[in-house]
Protein backbone atom coordinates (compact mmCIF):
# COMPACT_ATOMS: atom_id res chain seq x y z
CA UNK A 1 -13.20 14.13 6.13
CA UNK A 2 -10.75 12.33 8.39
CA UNK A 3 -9.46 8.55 6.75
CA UNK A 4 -7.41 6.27 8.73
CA UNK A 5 -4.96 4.28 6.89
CA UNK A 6 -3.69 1.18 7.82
CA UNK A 7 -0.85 -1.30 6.13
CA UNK A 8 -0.10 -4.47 7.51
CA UNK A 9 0.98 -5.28 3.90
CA UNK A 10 4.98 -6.09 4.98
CA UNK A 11 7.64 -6.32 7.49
CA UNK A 12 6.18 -2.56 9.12
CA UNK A 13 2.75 -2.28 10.62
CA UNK A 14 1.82 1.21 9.77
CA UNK A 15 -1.38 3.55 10.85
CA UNK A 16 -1.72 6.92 9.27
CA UNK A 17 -4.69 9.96 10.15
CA UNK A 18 -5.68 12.42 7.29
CA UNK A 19 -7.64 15.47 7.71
CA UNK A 20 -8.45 16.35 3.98
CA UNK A 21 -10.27 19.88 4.37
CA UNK A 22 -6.83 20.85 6.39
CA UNK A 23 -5.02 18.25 4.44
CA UNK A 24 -2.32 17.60 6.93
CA UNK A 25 -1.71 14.24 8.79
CA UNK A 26 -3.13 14.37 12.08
CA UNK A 27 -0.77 11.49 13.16
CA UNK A 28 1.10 8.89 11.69
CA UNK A 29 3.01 5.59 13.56
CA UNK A 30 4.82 2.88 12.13
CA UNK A 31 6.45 -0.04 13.90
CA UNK A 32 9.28 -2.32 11.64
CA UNK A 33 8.31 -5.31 13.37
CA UNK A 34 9.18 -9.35 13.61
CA UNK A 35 5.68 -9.46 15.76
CA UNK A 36 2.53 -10.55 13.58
CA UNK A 37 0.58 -7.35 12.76
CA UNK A 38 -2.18 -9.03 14.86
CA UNK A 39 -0.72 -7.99 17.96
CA UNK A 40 0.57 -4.57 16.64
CA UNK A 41 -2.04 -3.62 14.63
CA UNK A 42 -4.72 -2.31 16.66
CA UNK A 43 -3.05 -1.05 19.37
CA UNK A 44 -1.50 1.64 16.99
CA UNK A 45 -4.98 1.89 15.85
CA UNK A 46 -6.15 2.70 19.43
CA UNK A 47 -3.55 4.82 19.98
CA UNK A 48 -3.28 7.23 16.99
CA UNK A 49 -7.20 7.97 18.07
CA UNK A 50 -6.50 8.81 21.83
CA UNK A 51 -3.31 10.98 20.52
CA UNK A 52 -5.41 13.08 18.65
CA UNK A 53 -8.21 12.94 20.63
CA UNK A 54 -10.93 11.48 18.15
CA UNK A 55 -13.05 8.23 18.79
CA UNK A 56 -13.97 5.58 15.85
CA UNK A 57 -16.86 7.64 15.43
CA UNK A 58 -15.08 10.57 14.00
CA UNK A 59 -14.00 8.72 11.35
CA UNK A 60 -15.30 9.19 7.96
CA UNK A 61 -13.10 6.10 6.56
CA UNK A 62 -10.82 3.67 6.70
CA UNK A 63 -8.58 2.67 3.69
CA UNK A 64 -6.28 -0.61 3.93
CA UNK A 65 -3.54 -2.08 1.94
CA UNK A 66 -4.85 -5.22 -0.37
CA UNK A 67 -1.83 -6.26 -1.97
CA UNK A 68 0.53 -7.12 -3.31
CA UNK A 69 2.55 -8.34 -0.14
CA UNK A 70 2.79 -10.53 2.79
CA UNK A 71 -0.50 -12.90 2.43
CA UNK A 72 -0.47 -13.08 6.58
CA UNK A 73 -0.44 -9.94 6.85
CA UNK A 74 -3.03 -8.70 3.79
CA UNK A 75 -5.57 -11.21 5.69
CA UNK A 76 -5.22 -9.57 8.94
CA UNK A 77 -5.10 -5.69 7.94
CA UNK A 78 -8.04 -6.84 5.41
CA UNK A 79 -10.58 -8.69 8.51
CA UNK A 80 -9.74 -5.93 11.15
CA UNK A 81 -11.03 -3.01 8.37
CA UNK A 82 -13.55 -5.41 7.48
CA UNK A 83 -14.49 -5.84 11.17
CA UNK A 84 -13.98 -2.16 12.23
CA UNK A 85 -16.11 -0.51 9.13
CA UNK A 86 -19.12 -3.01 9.08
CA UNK A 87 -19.52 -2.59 12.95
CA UNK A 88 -18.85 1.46 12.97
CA UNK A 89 -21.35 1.38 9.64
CA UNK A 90 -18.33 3.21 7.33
CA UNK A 91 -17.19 2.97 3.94
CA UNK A 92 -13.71 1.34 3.12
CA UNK A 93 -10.67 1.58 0.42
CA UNK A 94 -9.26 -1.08 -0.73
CA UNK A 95 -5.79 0.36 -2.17
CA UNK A 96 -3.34 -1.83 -4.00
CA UNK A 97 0.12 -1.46 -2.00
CA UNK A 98 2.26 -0.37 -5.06
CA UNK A 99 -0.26 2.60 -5.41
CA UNK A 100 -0.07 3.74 -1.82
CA UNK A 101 3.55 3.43 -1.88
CA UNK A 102 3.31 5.95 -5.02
CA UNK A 103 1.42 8.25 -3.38
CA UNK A 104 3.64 9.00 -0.46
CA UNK A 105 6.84 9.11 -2.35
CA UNK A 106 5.84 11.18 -5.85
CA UNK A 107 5.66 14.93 -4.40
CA UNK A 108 6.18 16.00 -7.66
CA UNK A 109 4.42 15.85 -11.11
CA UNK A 110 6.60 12.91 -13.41
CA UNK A 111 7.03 8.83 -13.29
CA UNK A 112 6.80 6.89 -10.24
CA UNK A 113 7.70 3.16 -10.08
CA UNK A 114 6.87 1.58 -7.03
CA UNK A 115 8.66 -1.94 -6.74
CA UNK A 116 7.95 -4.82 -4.34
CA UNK A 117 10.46 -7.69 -3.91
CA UNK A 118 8.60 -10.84 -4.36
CA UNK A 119 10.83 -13.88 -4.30
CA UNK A 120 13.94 -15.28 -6.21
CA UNK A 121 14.28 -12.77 -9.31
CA UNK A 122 10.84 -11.38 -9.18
CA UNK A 123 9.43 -8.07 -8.24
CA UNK A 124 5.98 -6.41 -7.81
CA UNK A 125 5.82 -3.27 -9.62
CA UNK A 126 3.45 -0.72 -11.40
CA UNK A 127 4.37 2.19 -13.03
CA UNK A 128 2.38 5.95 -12.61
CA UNK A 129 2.32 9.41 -13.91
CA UNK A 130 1.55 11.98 -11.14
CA UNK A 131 -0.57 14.57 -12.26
CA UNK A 132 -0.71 17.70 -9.65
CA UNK A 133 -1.02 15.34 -7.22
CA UNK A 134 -3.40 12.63 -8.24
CA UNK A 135 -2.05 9.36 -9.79
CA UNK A 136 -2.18 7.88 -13.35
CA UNK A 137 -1.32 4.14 -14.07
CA UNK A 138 0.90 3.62 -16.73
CA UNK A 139 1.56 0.04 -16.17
CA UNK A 140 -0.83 -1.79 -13.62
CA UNK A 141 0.56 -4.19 -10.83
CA UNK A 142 2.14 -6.88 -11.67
CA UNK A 143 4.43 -9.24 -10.90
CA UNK A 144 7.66 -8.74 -13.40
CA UNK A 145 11.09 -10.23 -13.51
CA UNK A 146 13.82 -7.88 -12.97
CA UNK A 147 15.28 -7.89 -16.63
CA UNK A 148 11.61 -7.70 -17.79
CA UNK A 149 10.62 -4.33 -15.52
CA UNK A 150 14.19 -2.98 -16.02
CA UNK A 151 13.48 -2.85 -19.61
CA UNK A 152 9.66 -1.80 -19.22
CA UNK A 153 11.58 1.30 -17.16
CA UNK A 154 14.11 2.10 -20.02
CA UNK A 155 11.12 2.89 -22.06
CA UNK A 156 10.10 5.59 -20.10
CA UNK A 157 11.22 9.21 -20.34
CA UNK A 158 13.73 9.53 -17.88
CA UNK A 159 13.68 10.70 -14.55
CA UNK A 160 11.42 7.78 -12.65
CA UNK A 161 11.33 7.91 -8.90
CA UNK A 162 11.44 4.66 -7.51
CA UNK A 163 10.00 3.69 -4.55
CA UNK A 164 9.39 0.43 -2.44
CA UNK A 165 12.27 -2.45 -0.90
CA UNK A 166 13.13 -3.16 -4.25
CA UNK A 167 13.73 0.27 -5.45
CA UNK A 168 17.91 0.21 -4.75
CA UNK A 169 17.97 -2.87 -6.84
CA UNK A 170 17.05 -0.44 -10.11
CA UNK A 171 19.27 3.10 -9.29
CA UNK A 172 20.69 3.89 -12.47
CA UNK A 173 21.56 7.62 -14.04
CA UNK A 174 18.00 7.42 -15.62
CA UNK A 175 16.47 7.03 -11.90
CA UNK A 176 16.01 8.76 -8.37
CA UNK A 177 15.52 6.49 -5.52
CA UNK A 178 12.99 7.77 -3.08
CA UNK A 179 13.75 8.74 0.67
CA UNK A 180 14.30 6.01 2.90
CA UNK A 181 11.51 8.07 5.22
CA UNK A 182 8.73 6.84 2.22
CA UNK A 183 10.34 4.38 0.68
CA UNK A 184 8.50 2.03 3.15
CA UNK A 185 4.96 1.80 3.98
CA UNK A 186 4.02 3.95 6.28
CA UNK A 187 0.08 4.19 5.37
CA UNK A 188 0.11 7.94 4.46
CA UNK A 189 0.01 7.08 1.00
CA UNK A 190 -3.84 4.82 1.55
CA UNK A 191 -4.88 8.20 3.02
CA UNK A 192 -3.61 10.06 -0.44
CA UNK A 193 -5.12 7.15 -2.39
CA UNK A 194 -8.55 6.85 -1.34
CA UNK A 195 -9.19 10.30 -2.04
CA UNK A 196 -9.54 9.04 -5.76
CA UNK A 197 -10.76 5.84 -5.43
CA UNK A 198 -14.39 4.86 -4.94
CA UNK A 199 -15.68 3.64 -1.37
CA UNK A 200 -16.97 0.01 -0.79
CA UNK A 201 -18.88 -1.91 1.35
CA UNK A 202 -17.03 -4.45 4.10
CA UNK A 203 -18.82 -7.37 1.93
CA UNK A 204 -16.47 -5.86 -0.90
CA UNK A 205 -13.14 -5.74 0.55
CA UNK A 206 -10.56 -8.31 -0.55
CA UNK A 207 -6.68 -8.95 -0.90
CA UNK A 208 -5.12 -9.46 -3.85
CA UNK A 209 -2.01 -11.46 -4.03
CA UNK A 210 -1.15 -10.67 -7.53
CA UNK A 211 -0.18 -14.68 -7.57
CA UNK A 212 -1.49 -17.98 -5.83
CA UNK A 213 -1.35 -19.00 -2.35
CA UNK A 214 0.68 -21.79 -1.22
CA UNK A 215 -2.11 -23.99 -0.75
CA UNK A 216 -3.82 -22.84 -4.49
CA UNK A 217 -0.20 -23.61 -5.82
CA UNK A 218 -0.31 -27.34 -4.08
CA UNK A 219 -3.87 -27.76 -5.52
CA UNK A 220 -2.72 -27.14 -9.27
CA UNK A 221 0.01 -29.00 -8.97
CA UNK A 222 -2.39 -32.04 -8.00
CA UNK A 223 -4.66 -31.17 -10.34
CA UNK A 224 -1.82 -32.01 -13.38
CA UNK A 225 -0.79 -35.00 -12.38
């Protein structure tokens, strides 16, 4: 089976290929960009296939990042998989971001935070047990304060690997801080992820914010006055 990952989730634009019989990464490009990830995004696309020599139709999959992150950029890495596997007639993974970013940093069986910075004091995070190599949630995505997840993490048997753009903000004794090589998205981890995870349809396939949209936000706000 060959999956192509792709993360438009943040500030990098990321495209990962996985071969799972010879479980390697055929190829893997990520670009830390100030473009919007609709002009980066399928180019990389294009070109990790012509690298390695494949064609959309050798393709068994394509798993994307749904969130939490950027809502520009969920929308667009969400449409183009939507657009690619309804018109190449394969199924799609819709992988929360805090789980992919698990997957490519926890090598090793233990605890795994992955944290997100969302805005002021606030932070994305889920916690998960790695089990020879396959992910267990221990707490779900969410979106935390900082005191709050600090004290969710001090719960924990110590070490936790922390992962993500948040994950300097919570290096203590009772933590390791992952790699700066996958402490970013870099799409390998969708590729780890949707191994587990149940395929869908195109019709199936949506972001999730883990909070409102702007406009949602100005609509409540109406709504109470």
């Amino acid at each position: 089976m060959r999956y192509l990952g792709i993360d438009t989730s943040g500030s990098v634009a990321a495209v990962a290929l996985y071969d799972t019989e010879q479980d390697i990464f055929l190829s893997q490009q990520c670009l830390y960009t100030k473009k919007t990830h609709s002009q980066v995004i399928l180019p990389l696309v294009e070109r990790t296939l012509q690298d390695c020599n494949l064609t959309p139709a050798d393709l068994n999959g394509i798993a994307v990042a749904i969130g939490p992150g950027s809502y520009t950029g969920l929308r667009i890495g969400v449409a183009a998989v939507k657009a690619m596997t309804f018109a190449l007639h394969l199924p799609c993974f819709g992988i929360s971001t805090l789980e992919s970013l698990a997957y490519q940093a926890a090598t090793a069986d233990g605890l795994c935070s992955a944290v997100m910075k969302a805005r002021q004091n606030l932070v994305y995070a889920s916690l998960y047990e790695n089990q020879n190599g396959k992910l267990q949630a221990i707490v779900k995505d969410g979106l935390y304060d900082i005191e709050k997840w600090t004290s969710i993490l001090q719960q924990q048997a110590a070490p936790i690997l922390m992962t993500g753009d948040a994950a300097m903000q919570f290096s203590n004794e009772t933590t390791m801080v992952a790699p700066a090589a996958v402490r970013l998205q870099n799409a390998t981890g969708l590729c780890l992820a949707a191994k587990y995870h149940t395929p869908q349809t195109p019709e199936q396939l949506e972001a999730n914010y883990l909070q409102l949209v702007k406009a949602e936000k100005e609509r409540q706000k109406q709504a109470a006055v």
